[in-house]
N, C-alpha and C. Protein backbone atom coordinates (compact mmCIF):
# COMPACT_ATOMS: atom_id res chain seq x y z
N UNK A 1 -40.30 -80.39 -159.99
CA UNK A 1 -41.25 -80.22 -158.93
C UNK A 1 -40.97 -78.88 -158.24
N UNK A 2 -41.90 -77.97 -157.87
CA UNK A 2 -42.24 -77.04 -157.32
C UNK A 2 -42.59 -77.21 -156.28
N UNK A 3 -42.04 -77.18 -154.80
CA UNK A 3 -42.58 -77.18 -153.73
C UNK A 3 -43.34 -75.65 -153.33
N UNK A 4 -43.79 -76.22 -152.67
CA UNK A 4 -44.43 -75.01 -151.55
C UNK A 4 -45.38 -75.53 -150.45
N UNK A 5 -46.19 -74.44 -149.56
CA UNK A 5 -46.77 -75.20 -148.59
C UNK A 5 -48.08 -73.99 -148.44
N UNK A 6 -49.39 -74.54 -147.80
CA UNK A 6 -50.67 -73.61 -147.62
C UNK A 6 -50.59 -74.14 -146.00
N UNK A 7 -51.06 -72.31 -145.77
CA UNK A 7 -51.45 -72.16 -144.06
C UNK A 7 -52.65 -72.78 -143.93
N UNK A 8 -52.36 -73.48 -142.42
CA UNK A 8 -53.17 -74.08 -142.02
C UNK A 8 -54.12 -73.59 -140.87
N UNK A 9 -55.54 -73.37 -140.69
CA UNK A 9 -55.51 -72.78 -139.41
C UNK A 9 -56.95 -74.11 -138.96
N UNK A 10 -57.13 -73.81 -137.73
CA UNK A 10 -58.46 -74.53 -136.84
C UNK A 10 -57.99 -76.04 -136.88
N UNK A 11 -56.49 -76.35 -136.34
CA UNK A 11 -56.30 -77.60 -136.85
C UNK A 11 -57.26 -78.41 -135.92
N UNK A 12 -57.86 -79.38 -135.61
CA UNK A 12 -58.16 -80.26 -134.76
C UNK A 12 -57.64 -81.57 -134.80
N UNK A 13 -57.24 -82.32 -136.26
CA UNK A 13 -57.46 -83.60 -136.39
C UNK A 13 -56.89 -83.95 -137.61
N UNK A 14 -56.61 -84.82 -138.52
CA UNK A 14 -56.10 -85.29 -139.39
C UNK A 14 -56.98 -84.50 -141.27
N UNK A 15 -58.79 -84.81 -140.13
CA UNK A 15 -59.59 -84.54 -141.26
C UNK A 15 -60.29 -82.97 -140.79
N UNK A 16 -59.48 -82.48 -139.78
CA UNK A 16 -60.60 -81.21 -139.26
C UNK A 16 -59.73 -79.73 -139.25
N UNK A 17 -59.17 -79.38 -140.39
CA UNK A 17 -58.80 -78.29 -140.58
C UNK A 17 -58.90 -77.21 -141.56
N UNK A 18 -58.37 -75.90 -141.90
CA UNK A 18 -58.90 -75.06 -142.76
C UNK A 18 -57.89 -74.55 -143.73
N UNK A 19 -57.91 -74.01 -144.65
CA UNK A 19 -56.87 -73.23 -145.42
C UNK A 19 -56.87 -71.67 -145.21
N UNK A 20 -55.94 -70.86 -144.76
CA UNK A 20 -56.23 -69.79 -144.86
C UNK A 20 -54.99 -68.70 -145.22
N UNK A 21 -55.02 -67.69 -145.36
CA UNK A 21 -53.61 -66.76 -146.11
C UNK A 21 -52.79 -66.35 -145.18
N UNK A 22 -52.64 -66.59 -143.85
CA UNK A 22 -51.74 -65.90 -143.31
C UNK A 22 -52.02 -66.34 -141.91
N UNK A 23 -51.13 -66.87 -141.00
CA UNK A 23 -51.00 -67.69 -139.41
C UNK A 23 -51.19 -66.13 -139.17
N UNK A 24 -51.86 -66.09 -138.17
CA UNK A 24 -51.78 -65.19 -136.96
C UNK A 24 -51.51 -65.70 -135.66
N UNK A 25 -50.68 -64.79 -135.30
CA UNK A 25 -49.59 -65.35 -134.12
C UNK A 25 -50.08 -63.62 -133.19
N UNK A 26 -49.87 -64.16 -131.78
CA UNK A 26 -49.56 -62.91 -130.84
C UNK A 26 -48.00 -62.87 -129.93
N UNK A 27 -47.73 -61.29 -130.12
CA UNK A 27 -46.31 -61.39 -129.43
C UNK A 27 -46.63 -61.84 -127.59
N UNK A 28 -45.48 -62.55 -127.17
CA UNK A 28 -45.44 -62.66 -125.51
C UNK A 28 -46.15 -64.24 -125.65
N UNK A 29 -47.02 -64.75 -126.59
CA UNK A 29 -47.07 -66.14 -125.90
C UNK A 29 -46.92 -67.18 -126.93
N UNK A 30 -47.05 -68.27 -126.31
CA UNK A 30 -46.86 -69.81 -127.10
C UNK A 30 -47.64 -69.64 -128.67
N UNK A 31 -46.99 -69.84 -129.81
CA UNK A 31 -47.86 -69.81 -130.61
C UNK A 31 -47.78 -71.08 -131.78
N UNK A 32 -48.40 -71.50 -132.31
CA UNK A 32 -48.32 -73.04 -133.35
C UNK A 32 -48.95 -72.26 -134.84
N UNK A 33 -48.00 -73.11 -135.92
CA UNK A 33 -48.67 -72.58 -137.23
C UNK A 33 -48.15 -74.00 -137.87
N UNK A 34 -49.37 -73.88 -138.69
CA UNK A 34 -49.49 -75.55 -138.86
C UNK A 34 -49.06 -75.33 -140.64
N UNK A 35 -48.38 -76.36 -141.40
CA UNK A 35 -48.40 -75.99 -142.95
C UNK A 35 -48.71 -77.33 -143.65
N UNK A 36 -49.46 -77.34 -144.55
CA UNK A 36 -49.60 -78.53 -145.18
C UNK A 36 -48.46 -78.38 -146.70
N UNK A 37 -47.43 -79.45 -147.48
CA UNK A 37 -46.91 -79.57 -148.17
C UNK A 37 -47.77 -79.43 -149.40
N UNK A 38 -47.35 -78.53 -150.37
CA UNK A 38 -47.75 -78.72 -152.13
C UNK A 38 -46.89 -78.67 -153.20
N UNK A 39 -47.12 -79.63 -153.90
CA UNK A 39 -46.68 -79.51 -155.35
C UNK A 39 -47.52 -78.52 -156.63
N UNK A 40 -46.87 -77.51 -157.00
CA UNK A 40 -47.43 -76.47 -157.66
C UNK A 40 -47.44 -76.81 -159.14
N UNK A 41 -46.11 -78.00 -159.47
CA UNK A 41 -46.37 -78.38 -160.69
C UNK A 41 -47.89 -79.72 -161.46
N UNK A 42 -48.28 -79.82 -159.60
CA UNK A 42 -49.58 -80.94 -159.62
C UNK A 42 -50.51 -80.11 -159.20
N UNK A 43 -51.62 -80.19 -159.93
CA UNK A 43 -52.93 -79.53 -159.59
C UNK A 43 -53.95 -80.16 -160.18
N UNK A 44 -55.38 -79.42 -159.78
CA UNK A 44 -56.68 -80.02 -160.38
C UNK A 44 -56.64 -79.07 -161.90
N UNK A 45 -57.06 -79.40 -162.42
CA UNK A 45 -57.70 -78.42 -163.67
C UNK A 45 -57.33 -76.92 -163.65
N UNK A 46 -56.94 -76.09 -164.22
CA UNK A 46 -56.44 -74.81 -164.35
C UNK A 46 -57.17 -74.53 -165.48
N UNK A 47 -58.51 -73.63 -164.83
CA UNK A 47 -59.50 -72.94 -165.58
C UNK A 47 -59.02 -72.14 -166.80
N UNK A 48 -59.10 -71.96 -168.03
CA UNK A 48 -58.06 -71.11 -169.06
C UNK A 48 -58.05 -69.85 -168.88
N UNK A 49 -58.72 -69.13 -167.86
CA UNK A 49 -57.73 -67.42 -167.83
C UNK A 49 -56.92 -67.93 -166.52
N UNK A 50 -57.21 -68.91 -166.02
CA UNK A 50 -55.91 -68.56 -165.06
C UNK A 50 -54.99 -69.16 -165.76
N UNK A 51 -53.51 -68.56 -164.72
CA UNK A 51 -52.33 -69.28 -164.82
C UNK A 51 -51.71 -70.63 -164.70
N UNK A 52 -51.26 -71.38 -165.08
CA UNK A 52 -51.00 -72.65 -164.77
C UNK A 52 -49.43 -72.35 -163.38
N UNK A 53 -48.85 -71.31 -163.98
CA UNK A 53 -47.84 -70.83 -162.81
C UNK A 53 -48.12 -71.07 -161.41
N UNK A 54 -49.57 -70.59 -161.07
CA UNK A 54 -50.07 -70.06 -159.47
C UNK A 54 -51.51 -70.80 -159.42
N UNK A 55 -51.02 -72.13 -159.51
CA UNK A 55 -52.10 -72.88 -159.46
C UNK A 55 -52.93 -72.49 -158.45
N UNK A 56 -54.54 -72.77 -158.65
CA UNK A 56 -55.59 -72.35 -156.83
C UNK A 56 -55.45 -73.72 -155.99
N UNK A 57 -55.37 -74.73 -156.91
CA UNK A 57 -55.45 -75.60 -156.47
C UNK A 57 -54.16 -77.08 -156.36
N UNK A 58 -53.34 -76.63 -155.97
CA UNK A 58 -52.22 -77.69 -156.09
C UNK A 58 -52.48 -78.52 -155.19
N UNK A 59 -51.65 -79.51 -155.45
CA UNK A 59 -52.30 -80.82 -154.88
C UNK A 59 -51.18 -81.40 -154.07
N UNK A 60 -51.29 -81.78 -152.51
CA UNK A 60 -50.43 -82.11 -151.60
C UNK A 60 -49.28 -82.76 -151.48
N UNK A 61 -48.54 -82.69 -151.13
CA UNK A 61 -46.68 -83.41 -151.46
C UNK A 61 -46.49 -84.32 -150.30
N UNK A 62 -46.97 -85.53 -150.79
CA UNK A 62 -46.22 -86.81 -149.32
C UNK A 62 -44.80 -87.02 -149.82
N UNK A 63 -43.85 -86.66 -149.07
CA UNK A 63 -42.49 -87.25 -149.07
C UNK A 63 -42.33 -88.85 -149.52
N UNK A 64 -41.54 -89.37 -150.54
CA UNK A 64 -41.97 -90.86 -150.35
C UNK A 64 -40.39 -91.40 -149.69
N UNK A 65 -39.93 -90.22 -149.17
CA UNK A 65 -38.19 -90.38 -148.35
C UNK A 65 -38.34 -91.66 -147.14
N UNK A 66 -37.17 -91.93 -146.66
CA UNK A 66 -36.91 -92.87 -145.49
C UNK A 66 -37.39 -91.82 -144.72
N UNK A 67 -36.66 -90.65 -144.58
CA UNK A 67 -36.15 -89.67 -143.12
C UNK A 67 -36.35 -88.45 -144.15
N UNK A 68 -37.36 -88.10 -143.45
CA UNK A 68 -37.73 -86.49 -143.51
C UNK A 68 -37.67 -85.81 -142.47
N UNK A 69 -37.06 -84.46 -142.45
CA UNK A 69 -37.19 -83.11 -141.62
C UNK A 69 -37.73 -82.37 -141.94
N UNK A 70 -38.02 -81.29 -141.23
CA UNK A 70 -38.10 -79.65 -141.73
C UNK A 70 -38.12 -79.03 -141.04
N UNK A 71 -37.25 -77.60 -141.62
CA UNK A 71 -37.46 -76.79 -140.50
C UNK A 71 -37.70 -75.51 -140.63
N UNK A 72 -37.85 -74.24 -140.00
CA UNK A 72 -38.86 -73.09 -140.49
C UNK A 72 -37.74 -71.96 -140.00
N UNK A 73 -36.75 -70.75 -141.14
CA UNK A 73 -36.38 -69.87 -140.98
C UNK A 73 -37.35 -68.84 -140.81
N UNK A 74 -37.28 -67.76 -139.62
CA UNK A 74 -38.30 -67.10 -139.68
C UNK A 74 -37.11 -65.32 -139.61
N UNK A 75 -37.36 -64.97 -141.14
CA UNK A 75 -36.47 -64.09 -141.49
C UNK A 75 -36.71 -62.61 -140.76
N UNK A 76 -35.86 -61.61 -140.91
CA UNK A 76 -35.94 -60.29 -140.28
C UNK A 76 -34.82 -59.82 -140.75
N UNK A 77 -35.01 -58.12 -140.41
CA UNK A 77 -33.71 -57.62 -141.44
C UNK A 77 -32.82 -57.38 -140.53
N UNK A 78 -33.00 -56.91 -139.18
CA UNK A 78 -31.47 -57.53 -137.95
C UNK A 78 -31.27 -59.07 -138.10
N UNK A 79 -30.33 -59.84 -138.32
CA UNK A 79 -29.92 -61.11 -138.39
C UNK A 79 -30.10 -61.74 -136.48
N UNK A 80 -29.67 -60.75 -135.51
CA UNK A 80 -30.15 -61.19 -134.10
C UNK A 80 -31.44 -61.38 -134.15
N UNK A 81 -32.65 -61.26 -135.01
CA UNK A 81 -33.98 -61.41 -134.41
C UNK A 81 -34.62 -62.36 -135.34
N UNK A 82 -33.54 -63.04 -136.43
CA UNK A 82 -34.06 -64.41 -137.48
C UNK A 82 -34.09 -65.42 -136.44
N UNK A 83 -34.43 -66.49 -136.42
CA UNK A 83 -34.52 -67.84 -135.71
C UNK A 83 -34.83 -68.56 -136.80
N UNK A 84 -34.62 -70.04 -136.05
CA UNK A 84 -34.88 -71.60 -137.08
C UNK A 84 -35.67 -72.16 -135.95
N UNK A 85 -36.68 -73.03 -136.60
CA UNK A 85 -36.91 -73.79 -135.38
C UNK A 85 -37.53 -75.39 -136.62
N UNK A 86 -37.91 -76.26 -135.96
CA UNK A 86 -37.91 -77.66 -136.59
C UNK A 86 -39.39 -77.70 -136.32
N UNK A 87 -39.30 -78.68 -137.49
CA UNK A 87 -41.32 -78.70 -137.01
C UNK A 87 -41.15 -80.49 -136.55
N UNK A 88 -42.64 -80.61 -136.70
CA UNK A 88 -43.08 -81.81 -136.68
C UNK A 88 -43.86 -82.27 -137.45
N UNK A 89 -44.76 -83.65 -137.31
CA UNK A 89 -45.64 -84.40 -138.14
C UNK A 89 -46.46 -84.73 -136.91
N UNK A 90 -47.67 -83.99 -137.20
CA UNK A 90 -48.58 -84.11 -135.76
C UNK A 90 -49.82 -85.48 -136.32
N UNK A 91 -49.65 -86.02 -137.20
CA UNK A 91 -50.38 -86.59 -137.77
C UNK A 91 -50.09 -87.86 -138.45
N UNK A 92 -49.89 -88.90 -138.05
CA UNK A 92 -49.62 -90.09 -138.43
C UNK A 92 -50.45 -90.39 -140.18
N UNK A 93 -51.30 -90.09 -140.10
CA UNK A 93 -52.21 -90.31 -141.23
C UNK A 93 -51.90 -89.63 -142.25
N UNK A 94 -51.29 -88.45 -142.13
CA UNK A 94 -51.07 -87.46 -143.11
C UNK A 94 -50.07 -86.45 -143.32
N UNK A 95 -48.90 -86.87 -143.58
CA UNK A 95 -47.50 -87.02 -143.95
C UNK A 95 -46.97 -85.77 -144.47
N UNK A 96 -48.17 -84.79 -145.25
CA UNK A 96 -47.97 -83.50 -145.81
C UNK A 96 -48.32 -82.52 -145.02
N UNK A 97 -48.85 -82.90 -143.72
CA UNK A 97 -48.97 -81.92 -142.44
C UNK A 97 -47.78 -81.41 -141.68
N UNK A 98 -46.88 -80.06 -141.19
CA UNK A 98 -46.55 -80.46 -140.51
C UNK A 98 -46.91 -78.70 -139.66
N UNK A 99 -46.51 -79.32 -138.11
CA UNK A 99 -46.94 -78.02 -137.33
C UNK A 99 -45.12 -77.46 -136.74
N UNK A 100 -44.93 -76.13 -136.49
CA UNK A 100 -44.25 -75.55 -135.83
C UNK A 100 -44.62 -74.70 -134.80
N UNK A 101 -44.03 -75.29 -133.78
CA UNK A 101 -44.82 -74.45 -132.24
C UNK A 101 -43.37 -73.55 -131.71
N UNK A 102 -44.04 -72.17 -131.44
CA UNK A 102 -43.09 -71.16 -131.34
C UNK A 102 -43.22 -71.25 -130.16
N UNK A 103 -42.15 -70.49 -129.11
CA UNK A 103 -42.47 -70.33 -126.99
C UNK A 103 -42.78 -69.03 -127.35
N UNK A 104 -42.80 -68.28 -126.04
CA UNK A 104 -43.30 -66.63 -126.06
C UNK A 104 -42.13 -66.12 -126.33
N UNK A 105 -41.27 -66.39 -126.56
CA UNK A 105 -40.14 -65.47 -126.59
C UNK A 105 -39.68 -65.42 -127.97
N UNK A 106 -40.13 -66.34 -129.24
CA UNK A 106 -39.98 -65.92 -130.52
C UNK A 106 -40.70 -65.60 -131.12
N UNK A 107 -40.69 -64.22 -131.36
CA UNK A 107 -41.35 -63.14 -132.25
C UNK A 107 -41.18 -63.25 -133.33
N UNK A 108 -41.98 -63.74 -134.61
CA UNK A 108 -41.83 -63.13 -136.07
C UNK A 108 -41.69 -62.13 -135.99
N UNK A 109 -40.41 -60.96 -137.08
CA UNK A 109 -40.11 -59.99 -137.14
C UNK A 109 -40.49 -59.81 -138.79
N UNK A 110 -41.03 -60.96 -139.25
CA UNK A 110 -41.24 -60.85 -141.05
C UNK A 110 -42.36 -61.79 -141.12
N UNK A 111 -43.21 -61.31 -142.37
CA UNK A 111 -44.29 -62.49 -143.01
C UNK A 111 -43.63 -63.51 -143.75
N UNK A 112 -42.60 -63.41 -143.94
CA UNK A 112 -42.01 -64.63 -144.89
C UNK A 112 -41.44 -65.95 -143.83
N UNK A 113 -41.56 -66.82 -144.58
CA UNK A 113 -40.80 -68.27 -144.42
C UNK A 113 -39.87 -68.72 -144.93
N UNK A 114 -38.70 -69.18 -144.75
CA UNK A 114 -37.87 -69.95 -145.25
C UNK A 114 -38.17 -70.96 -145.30
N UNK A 115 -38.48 -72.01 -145.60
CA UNK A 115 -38.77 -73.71 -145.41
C UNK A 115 -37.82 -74.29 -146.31
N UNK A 116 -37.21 -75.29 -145.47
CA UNK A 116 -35.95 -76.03 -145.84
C UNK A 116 -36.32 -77.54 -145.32
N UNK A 117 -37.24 -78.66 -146.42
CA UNK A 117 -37.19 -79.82 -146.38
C UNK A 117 -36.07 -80.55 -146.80
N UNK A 118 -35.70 -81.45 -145.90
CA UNK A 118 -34.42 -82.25 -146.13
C UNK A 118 -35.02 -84.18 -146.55
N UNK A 119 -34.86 -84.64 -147.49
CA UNK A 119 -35.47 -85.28 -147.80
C UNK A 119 -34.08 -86.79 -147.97
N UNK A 120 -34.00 -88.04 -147.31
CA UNK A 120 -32.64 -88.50 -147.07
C UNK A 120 -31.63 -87.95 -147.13
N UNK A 121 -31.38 -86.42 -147.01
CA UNK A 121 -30.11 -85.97 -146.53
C UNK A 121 -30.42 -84.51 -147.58
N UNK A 122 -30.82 -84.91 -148.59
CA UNK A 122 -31.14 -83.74 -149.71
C UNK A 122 -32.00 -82.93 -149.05
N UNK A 123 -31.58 -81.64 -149.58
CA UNK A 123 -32.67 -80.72 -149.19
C UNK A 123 -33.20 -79.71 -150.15
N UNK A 124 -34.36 -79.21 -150.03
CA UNK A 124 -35.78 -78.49 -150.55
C UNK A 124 -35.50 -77.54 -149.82
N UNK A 125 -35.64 -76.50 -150.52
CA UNK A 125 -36.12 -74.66 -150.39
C UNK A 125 -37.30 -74.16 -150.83
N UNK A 126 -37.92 -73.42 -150.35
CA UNK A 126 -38.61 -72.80 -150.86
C UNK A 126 -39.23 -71.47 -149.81
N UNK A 127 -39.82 -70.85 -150.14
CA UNK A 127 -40.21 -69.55 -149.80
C UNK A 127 -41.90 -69.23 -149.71
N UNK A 128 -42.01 -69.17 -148.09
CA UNK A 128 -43.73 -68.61 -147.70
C UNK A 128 -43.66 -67.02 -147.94
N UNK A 129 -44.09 -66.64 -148.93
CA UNK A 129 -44.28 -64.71 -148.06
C UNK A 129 -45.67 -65.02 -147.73
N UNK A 130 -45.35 -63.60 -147.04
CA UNK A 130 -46.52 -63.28 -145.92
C UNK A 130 -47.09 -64.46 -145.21
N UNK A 131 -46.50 -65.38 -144.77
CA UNK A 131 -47.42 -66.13 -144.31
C UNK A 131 -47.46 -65.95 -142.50
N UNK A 132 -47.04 -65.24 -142.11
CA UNK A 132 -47.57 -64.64 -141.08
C UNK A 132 -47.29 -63.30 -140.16
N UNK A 133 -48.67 -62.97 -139.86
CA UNK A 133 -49.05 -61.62 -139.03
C UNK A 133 -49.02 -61.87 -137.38
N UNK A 134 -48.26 -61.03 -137.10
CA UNK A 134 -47.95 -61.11 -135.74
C UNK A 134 -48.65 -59.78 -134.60
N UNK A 135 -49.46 -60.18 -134.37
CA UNK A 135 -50.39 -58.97 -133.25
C UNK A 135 -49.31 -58.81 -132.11
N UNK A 136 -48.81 -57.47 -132.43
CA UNK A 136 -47.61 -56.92 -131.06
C UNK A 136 -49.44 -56.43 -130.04
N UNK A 137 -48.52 -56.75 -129.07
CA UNK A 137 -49.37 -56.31 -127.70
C UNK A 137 -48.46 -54.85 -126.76
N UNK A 138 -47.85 -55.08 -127.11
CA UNK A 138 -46.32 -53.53 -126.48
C UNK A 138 -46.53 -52.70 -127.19
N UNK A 139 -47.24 -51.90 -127.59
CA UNK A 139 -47.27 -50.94 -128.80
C UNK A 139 -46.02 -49.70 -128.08
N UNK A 140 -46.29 -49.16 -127.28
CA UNK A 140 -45.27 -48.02 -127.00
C UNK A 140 -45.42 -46.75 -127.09
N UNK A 141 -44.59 -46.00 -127.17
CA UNK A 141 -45.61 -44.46 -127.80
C UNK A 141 -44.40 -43.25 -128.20
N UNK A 142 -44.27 -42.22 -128.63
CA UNK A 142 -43.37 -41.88 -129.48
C UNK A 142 -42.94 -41.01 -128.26
C-alpha cells in the first residue's frame, strides 16, 4: 500500500468539499488545511497512456486501526522554523478526512508535508510536495 493524501479546500461538511493542488494559507493569521487519505495502489480505471504509478484517481484510505493519529511536519531548510502539529477527524462520517489548524504564528516556510500516520502504534510516512502556498503579507524592501 501506497499512502498519500489530496488537498482539500471549501470544506463545509462531510459531503461539501473540493479537491484542489495546493492549501493556500496567509502569513500572521489562523489558518486550517484540510487532507483527505489515499491509497495510490487503489484506483478507478487507469486510462492506457496513463501511468498506473500516479494514479488521477485513487481511491480513499479508511484506517480499519483501533487508535489512529496524525500528524503534519511542516519542513524548512533552518530546522528553528520546521514545526509538527497533530491534526484531527472533523468528521465522524468520514474517517479519511482529516483537518490541521495552524495559529498566526506558524508560518509554512516549505510546500512540502511530512505526514506521519500512526496506525495502533505503527506508523505511515509519506510525503505532500507542494502542497502548500503561503501569501507573506511583510514583503519588506531591499
Amino acid at each position: 500500500m501506497r499512502l498519500s493524501a489530496k488537498i482539500l479546500k471549501n470544506v463545509n461538511s462531510v459531503n461539501s468539499w473540493q479537491y484542489a493542488s495546493q492549501c493556500f494559507m496567509q502569513e500572521g493569521q489562523a489558518n486550517e488545511l484540510y487532507i483527505q487519505l489515499v491509497d495510490l495502489d487503489l484506483s478507478t480505471p487507469v486510462s492506457p497512456e496513463k501511468s498506473p504509478a500516479n494514479p488521477e484517481h485513487p481511491i480513499r484510505y479508511i484506517s480499519q486501526a483501533t487508535t489512529v493519529s496524525i500528524s503534519a511536519k511542516f519542513d524548512a531548510l533552518e530546522t528553528d522554523s520546521q514545526f509538527s502539529i497533530t491534526g484531527t477527524q472533523p468528521f465522524a462520517d468520514d474517517k479519511s478526512i482529516f483537518k490541521f489548524s495552524l495559529t498566526a504564528s506558524q508560518v509554512p516556510n516549505s510546500g512540502n508535508l511530512l505526514i506521519t500516520l500512526t496506525e495502533d502504534g505503527a506508523n505511515k510516512n509519506f510525503v505532500i510536495r507542494s502542497a502548500v502556498n503561503v501569501e507573506v503579507l511583510n514583503i519588506g524592501s531591499c
